[in-house]
Protein backbone atom coordinates (compact mmCIF):
# COMPACT_ATOMS: atom_id res chain seq x y z
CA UNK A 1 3.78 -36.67 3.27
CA UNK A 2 4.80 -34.44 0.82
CA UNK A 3 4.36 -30.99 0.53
CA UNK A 4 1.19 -29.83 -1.38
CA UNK A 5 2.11 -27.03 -4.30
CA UNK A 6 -0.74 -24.82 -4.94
CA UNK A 7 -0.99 -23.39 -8.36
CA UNK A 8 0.15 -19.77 -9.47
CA UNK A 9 -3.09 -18.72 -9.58
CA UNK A 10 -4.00 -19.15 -6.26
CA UNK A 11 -1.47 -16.63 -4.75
CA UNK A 12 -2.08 -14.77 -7.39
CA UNK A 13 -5.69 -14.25 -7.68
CA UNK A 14 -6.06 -13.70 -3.52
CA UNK A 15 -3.12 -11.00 -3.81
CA UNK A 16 -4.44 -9.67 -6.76
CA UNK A 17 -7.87 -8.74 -4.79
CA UNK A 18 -5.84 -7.25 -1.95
CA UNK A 19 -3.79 -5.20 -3.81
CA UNK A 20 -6.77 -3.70 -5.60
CA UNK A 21 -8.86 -3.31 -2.96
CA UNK A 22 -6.27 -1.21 -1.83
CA UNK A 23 -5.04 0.77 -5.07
CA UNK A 24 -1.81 -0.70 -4.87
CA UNK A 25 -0.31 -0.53 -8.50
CA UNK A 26 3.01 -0.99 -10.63
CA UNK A 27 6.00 -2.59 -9.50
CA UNK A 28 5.16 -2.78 -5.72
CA UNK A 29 2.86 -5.78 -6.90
CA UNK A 30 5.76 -7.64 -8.24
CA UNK A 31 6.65 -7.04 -4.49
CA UNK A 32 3.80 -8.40 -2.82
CA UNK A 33 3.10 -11.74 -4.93
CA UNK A 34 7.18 -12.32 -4.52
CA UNK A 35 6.21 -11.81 -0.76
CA UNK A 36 3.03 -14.43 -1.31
CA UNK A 37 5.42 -17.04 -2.46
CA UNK A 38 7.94 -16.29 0.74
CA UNK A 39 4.95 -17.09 3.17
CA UNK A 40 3.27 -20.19 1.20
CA UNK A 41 6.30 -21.69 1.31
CA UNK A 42 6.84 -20.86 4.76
CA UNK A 43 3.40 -22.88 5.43
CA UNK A 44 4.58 -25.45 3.58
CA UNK A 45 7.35 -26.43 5.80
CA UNK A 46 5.55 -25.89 8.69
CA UNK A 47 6.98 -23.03 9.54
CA UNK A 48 6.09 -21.02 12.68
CA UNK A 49 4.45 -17.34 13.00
CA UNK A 50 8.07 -16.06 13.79
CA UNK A 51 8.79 -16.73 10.66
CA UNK A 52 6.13 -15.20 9.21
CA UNK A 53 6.70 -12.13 11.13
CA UNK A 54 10.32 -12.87 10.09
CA UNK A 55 9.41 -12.13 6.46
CA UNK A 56 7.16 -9.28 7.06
CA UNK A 57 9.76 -7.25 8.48
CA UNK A 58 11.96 -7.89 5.61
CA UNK A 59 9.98 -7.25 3.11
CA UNK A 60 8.94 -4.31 4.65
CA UNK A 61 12.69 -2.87 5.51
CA UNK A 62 14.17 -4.02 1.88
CA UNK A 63 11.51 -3.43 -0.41
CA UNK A 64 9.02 -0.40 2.12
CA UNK A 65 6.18 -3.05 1.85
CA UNK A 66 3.21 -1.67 3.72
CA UNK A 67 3.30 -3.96 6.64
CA UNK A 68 -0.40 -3.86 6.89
CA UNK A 69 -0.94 -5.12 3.51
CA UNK A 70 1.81 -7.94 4.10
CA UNK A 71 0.07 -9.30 7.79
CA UNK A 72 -3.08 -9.52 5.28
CA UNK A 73 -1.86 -11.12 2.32
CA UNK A 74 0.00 -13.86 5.28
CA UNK A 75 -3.97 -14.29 7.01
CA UNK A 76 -5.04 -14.95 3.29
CA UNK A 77 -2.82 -17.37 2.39
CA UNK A 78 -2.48 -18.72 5.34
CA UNK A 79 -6.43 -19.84 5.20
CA UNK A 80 -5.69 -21.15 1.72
CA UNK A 81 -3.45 -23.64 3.54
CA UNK A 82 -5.80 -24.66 5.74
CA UNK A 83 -8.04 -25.38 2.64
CA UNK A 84 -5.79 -27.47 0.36
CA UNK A 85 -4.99 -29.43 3.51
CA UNK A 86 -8.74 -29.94 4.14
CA UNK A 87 -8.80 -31.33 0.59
CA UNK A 88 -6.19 -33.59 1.16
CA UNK A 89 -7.96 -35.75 3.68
């Protein structure tokens, strides 16, 4: 089967929310939605939560991503994958 691409404005709109929930502004969103991409297509290819964590930690050693914000960006895209693959079937 193959893989499913979700539109821009998916990642975008669910990081969007975090990051302003969370007063996060300027270039460090750049950052984050870069970092949105990384883990969607992580899910994509079925990858494992190593390397997930894999991608946390470097985006949080190269770039000082708040590593709290990146585990809940992951959970929320991770759930969108779970819902375009329920709307699949």
């Amino acid at each position: 089967m193959p893989k499913r691409k979700v539109p821009d404005t998916f990642i975008r709109e669910t990081i969007r929310g975090i990051l302003d929930e969370r007063g996060v502004a300027g270039p460090m969103r750049v950052t984050y939605y870069g970092f949105g991409k990384k883990v969607w297509s992580i899910a994509q290819k079925h990858g494992g939560q190593s390397s997930i964590n894999n991608a946390i930690t470097y985006y949080q050693t190269q770039y000082s991503a708040n590593p709290e914000i990146l585990k809940i960006i992951a959970e929320s895209l991770l759930q969108g994958t779970l819902t375009f693959s329920e709307g699949d079937n």
